[in-house]
C-alpha atoms as a PDB file:
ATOM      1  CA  UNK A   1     137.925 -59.142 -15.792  1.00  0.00           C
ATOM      2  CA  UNK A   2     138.000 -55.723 -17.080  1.00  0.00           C
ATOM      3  CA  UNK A   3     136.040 -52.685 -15.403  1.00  0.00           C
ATOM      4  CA  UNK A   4     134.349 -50.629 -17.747  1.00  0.00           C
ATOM      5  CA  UNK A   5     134.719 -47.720 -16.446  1.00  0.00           C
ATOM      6  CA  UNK A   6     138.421 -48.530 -17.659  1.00  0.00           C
ATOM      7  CA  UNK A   7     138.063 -48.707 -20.917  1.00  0.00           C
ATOM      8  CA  UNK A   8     139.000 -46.174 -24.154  1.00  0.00           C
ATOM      9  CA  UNK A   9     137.853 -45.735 -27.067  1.00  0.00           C
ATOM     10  CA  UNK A  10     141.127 -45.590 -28.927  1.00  0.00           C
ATOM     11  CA  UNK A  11     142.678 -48.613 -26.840  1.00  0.00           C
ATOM     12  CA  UNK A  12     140.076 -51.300 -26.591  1.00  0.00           C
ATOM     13  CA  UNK A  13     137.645 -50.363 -28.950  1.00  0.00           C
ATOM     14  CA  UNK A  14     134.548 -49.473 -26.638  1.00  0.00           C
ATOM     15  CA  UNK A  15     133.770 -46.901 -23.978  1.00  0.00           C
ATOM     16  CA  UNK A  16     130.984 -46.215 -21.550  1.00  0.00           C
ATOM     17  CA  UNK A  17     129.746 -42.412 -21.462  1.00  0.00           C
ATOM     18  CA  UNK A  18     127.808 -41.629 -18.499  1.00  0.00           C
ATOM     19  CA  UNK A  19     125.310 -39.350 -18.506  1.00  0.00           C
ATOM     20  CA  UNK A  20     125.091 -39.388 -22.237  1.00  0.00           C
ATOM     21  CA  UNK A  21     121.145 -38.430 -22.504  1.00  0.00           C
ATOM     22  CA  UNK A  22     120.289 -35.625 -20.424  1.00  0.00           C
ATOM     23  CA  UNK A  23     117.447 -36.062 -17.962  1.00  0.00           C
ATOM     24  CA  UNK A  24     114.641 -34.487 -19.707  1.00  0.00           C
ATOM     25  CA  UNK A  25     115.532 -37.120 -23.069  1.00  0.00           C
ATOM     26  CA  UNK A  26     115.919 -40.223 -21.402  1.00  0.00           C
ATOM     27  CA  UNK A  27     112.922 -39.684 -19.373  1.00  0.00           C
ATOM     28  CA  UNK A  28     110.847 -39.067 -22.808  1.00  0.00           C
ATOM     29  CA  UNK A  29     112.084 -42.296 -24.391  1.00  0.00           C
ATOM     30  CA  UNK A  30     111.157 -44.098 -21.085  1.00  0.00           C
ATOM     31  CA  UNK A  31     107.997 -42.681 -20.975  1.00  0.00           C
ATOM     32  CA  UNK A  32     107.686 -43.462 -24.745  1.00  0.00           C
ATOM     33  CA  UNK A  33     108.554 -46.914 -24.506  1.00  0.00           C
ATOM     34  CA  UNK A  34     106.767 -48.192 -20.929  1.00  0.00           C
ATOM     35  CA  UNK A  35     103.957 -49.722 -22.984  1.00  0.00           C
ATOM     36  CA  UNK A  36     105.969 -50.883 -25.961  1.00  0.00           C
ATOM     37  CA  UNK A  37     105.422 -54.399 -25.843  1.00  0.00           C
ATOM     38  CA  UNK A  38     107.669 -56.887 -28.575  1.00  0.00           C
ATOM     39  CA  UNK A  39     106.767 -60.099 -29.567  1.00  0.00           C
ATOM     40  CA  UNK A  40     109.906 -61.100 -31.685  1.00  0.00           C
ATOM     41  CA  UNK A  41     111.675 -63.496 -30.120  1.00  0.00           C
ATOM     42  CA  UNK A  42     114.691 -61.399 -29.410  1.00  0.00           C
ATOM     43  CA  UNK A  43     113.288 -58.807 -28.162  1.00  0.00           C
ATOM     44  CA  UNK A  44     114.216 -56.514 -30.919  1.00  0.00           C
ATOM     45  CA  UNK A  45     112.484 -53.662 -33.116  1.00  0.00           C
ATOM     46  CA  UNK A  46     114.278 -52.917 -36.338  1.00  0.00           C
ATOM     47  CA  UNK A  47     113.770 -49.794 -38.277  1.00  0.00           C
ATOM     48  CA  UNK A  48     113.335 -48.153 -34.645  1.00  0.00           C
ATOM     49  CA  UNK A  49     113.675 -44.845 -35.816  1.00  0.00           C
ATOM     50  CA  UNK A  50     110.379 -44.980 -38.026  1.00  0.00           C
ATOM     51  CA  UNK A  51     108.392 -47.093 -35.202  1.00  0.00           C
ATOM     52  CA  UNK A  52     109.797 -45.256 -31.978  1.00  0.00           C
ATOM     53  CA  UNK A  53     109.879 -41.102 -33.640  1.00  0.00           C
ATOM     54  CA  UNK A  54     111.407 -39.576 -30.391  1.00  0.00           C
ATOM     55  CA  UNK A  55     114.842 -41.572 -31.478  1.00  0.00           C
ATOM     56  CA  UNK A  56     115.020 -39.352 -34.348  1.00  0.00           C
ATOM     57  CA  UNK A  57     114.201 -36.451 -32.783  1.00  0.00           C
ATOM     58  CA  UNK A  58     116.615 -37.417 -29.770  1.00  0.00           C
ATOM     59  CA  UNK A  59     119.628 -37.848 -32.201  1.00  0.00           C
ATOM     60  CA  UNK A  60     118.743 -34.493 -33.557  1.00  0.00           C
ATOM     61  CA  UNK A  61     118.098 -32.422 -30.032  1.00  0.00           C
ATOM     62  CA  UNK A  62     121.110 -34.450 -28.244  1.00  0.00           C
ATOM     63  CA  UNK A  63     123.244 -33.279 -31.466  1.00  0.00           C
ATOM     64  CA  UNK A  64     124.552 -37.294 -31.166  1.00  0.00           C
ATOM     65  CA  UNK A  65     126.047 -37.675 -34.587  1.00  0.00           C
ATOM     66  CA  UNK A  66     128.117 -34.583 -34.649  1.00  0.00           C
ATOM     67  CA  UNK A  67     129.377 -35.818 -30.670  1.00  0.00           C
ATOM     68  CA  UNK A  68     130.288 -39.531 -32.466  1.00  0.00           C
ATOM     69  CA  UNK A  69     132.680 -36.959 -34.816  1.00  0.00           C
ATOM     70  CA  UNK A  70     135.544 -37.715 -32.357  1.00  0.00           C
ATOM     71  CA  UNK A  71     135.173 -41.605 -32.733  1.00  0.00           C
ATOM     72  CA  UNK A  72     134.829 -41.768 -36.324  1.00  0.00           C
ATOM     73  CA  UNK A  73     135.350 -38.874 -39.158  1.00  0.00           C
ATOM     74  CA  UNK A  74     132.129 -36.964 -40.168  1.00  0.00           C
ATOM     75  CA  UNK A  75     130.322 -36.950 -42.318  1.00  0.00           C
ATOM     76  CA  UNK A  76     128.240 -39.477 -40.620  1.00  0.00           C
ATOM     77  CA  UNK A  77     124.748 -41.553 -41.208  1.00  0.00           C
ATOM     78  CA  UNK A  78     122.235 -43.304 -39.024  1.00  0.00           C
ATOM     79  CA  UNK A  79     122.684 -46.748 -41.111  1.00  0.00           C
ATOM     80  CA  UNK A  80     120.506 -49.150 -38.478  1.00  0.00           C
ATOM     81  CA  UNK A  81     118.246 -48.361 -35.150  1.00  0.00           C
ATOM     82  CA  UNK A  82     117.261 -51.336 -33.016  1.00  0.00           C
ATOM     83  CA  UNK A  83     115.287 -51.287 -30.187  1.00  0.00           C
ATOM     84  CA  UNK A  84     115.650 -54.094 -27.480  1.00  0.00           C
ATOM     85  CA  UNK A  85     113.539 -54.679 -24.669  1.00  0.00           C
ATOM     86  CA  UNK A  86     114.886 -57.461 -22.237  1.00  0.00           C
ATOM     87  CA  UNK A  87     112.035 -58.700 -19.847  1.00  0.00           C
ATOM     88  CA  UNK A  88     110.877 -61.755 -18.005  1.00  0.00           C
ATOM     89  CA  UNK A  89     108.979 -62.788 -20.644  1.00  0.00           C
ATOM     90  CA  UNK A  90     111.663 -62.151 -23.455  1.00  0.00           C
ATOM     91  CA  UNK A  91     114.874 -63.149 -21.738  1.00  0.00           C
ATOM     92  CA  UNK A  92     117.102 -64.447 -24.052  1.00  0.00           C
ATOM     93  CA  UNK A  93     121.059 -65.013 -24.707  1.00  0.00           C
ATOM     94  CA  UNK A  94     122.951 -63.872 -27.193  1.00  0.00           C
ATOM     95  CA  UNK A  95     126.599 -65.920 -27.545  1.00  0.00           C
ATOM     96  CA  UNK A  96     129.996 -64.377 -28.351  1.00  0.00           C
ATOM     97  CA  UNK A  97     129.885 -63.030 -31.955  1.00  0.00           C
ATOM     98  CA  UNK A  98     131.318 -59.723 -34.118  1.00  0.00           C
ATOM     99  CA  UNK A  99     128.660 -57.561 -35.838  1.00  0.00           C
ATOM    100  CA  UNK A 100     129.585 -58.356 -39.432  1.00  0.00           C
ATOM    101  CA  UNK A 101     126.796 -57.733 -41.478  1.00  0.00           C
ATOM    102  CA  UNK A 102     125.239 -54.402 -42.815  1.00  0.00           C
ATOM    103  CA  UNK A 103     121.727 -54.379 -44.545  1.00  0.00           C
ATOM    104  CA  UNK A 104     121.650 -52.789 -48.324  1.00  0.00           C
ATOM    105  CA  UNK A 105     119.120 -51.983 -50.975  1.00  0.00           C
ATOM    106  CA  UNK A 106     120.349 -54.028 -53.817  1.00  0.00           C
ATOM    107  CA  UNK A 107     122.374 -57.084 -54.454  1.00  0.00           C
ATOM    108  CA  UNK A 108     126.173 -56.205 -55.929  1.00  0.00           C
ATOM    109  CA  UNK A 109     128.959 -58.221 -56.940  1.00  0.00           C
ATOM    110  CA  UNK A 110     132.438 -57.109 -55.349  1.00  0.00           C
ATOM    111  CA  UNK A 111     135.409 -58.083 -53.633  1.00  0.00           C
ATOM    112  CA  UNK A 112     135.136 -59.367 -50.031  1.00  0.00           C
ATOM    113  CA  UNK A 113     131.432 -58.484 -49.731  1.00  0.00           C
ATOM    114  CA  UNK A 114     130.417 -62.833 -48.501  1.00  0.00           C
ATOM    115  CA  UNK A 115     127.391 -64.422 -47.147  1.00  0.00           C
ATOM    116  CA  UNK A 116     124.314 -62.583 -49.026  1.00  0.00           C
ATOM    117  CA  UNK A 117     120.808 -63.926 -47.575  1.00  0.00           C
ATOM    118  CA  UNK A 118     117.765 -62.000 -47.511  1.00  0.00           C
ATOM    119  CA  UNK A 119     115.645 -61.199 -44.316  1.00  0.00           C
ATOM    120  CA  UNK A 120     112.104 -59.990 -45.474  1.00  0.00           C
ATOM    121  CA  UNK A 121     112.607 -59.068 -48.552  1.00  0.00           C
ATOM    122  CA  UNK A 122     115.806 -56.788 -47.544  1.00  0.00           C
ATOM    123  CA  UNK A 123     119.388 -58.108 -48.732  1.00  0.00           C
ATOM    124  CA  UNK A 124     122.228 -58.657 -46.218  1.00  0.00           C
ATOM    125  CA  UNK A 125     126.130 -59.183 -46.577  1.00  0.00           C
ATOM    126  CA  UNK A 126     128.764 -59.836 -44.112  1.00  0.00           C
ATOM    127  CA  UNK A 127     131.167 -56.648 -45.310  1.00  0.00           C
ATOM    128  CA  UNK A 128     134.733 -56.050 -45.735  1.00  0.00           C
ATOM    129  CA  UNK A 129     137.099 -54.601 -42.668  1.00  0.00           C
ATOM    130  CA  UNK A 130     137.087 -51.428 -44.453  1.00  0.00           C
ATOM    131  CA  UNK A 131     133.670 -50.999 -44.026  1.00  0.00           C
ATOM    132  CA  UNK A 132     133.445 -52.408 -40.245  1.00  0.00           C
ATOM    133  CA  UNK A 133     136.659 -50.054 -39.413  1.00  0.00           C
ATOM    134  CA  UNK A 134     133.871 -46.896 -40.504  1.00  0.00           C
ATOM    135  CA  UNK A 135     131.225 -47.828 -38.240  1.00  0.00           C
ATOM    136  CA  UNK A 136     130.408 -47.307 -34.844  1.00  0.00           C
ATOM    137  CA  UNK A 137     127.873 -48.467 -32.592  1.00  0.00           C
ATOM    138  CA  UNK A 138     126.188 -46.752 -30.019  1.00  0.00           C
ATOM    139  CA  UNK A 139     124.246 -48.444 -27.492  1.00  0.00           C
ATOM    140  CA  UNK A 140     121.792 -46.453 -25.156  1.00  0.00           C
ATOM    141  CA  UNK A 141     120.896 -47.419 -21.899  1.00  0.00           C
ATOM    142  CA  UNK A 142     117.149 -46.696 -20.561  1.00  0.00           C
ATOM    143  CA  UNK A 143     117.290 -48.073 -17.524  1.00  0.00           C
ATOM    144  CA  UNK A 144     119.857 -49.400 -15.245  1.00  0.00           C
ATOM    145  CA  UNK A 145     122.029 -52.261 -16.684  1.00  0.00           C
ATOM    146  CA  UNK A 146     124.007 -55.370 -14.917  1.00  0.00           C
ATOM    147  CA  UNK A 147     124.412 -59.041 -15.064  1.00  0.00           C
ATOM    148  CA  UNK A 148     120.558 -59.215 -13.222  1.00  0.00           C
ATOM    149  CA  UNK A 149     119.082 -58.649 -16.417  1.00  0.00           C
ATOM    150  CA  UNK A 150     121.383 -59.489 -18.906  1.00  0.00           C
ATOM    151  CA  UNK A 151     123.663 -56.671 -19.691  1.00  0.00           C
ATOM    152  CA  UNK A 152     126.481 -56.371 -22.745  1.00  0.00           C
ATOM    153  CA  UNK A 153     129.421 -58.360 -22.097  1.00  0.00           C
ATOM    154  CA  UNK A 154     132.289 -57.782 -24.447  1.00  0.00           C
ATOM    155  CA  UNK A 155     136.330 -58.881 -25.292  1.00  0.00           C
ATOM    156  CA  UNK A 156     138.564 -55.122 -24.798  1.00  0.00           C
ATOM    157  CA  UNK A 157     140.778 -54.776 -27.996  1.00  0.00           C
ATOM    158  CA  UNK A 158     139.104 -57.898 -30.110  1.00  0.00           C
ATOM    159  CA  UNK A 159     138.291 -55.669 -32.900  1.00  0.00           C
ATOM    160  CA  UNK A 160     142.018 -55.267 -33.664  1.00  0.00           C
ATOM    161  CA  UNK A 161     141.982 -59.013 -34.547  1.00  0.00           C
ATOM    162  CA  UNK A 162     139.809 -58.162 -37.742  1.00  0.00           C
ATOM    163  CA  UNK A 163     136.957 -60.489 -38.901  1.00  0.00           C
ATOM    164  CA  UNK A 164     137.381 -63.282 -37.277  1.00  0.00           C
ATOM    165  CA  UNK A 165     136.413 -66.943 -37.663  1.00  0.00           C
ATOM    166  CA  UNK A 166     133.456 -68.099 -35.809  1.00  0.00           C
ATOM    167  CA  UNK A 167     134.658 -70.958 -34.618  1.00  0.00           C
ATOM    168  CA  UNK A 168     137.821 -69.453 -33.123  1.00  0.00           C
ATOM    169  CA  UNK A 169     135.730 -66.609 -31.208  1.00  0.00           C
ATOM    170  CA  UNK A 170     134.995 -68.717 -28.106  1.00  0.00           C
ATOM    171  CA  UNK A 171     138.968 -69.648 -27.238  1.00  0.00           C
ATOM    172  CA  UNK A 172     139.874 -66.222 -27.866  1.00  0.00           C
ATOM    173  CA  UNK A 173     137.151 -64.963 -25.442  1.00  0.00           C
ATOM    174  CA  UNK A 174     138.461 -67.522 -22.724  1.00  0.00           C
ATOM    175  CA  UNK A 175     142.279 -66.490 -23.236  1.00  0.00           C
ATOM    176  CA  UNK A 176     141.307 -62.564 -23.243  1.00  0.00           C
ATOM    177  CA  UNK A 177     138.862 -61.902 -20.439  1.00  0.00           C
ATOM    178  CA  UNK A 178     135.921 -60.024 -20.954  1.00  0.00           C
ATOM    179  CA  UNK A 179     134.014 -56.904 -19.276  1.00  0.00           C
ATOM    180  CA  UNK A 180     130.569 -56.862 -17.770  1.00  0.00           C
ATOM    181  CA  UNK A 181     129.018 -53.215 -19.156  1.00  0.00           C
ATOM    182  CA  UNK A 182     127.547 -52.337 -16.091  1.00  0.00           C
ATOM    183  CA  UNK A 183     125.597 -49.095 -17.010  1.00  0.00           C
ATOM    184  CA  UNK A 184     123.234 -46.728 -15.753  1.00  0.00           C
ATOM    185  CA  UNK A 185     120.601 -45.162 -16.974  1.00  0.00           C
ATOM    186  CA  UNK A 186     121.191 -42.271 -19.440  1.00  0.00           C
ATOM    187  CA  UNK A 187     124.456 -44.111 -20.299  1.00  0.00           C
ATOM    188  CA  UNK A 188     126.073 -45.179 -23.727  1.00  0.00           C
ATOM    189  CA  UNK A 189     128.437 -47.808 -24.723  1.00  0.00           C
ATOM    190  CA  UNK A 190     130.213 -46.755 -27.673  1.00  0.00           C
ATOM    191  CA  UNK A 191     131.952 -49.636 -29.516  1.00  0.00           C
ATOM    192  CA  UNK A 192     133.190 -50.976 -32.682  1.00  0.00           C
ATOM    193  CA  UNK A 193     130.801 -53.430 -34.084  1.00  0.00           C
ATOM    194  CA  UNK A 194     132.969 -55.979 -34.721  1.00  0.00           C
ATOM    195  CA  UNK A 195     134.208 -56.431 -30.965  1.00  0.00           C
ATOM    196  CA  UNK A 196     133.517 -59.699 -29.691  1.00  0.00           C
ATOM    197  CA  UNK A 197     130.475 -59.800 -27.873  1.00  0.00           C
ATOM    198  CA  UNK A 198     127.937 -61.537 -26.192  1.00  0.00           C
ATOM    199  CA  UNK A 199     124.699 -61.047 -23.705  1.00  0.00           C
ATOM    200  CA  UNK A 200     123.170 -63.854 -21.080  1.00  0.00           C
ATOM    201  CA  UNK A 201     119.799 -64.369 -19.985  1.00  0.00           C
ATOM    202  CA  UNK A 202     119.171 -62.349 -16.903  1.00  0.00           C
ATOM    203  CA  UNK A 203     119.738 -63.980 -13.566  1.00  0.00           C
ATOM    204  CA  UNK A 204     116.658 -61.765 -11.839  1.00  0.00           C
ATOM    205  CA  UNK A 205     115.347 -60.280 -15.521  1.00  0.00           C
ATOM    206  CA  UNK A 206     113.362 -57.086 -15.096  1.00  0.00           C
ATOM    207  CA  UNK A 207     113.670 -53.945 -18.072  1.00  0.00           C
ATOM    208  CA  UNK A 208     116.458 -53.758 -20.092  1.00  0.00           C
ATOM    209  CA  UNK A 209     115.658 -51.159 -22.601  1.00  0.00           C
ATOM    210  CA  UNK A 210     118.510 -50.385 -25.202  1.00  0.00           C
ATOM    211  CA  UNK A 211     118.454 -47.879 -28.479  1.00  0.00           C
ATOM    212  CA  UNK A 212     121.136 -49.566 -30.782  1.00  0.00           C
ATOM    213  CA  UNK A 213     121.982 -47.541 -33.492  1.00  0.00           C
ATOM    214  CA  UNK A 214     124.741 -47.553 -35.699  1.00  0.00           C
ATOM    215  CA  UNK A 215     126.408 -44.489 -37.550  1.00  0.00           C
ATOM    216  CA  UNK A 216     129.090 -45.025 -40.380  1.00  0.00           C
ATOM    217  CA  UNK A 217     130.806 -42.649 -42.976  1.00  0.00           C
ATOM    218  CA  UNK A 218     131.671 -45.560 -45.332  1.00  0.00           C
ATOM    219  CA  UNK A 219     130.502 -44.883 -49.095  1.00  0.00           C
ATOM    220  CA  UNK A 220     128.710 -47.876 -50.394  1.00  0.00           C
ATOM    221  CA  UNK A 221     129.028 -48.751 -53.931  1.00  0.00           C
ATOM    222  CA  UNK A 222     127.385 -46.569 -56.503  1.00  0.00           C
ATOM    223  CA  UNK A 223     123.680 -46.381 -56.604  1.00  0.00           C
ATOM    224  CA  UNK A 224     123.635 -48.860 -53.512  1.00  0.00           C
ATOM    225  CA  UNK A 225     121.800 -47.495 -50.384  1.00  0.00           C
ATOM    226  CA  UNK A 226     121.813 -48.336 -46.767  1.00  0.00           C
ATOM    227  CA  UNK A 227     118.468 -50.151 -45.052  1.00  0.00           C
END
């Protein structure tokens, strides 16, 4: 097993940042999430940024995207905002998987853009390498993170293997290893999204509050817009 305090960026595709909010901002998106209560059976919040308005102002005061400028070339766009709040009552698993799909305005017909479904109206596409190789994902800690309740666990390097068949991502998880992300509080995990992945139910579940977001500085077709 890997620690991830180990880990780079440029060599395995993920990296932990410590201290990445300073006090004063993670202690106003605690304070502005304590009596946030989800439903969804995940756990999750999509379109955080419009629901939760301190993550926009956070990005802004924090100055995150132009920081994310030495992982990825600028310019660069908030494309998705999740917010995830792993309790007793919503303790779930996630199994190993990449981050493949990206959410769009409009349906388009083009090369290597698979899978279309729509979600609530909102049209969804697993999308080429190219596109995946242009995002990054940036995962914010709000409170401390291990195994106890449920932190990230993910495969070091798997995003050089490309999109990868589903049914192949469990054997290469048990040849590669994988790292726990133990994190604390005010920490980051920046990582492709297309690294193998996975998160398991919390063995003594208490708050595990994340802001997801992803960036990328992929151009999307012509007259077709991010969701």
């Amino acid at each position: 097993m890997f620690p991830v305090s180990g880990l780079t960026f440029t060599e395995h595709g993920a990296e932990l940042i410590d201290d990445f909010l300073s006090p004063a901002s993670l202690k106003s998106l605690q304070t502005a999430t304590d009596t946030l209560t989800l439903t969804t059976i995940k756990g999750g919040l999509r379109n955080a940024e419009t629901k939760i308005p301190l993550i926009s102002k956070t990005i802004e005061i924090e100055a995150i995207q132009e920081r994310l400028e030495a992982y990825l070339a600028p310019p660069l766009s908030l494309v998705r905002a999740i917010y995830f709040d792993k309790t007793t009552d919503q303790n779930w698993l996630v199994p190993w998987h990449q981050d493949l799909t990206i959410a769009v305005d409009r349906f388009f017909e083009c090369e290597g853009w698979e899978n279309w479904t729509q979600k609530e109206g909102i049209w969804h596409v697993q999308a080429p390498l190219t596109v995946l190789e242009n995002m990054i994902t940036v995962r914010i800690h709000l409170d401390d993170t291990d195994q106890r309740n449920g932190c990230l666990n993910i495969v070091p390097s798997s995003h050089a293997l490309g999109r990868i068949p589903h049914k192949t991502i469990t054997g290469i998880t048990a040849q590669s290893g994988h790292t726990e992300c133990v994190a604390n509080a005010g920490s980051a995990l920046i990582m492709k999204p297309h690294i193998i992945h996975s998160s398991k139910k919390g063995t003594k579940p208490s708050r595990r509050r994340i802001i997801h977001l992803e960036f990328s500085s992929f151009q999307l077709p012509e007259g077709v817009n991010w969701v």
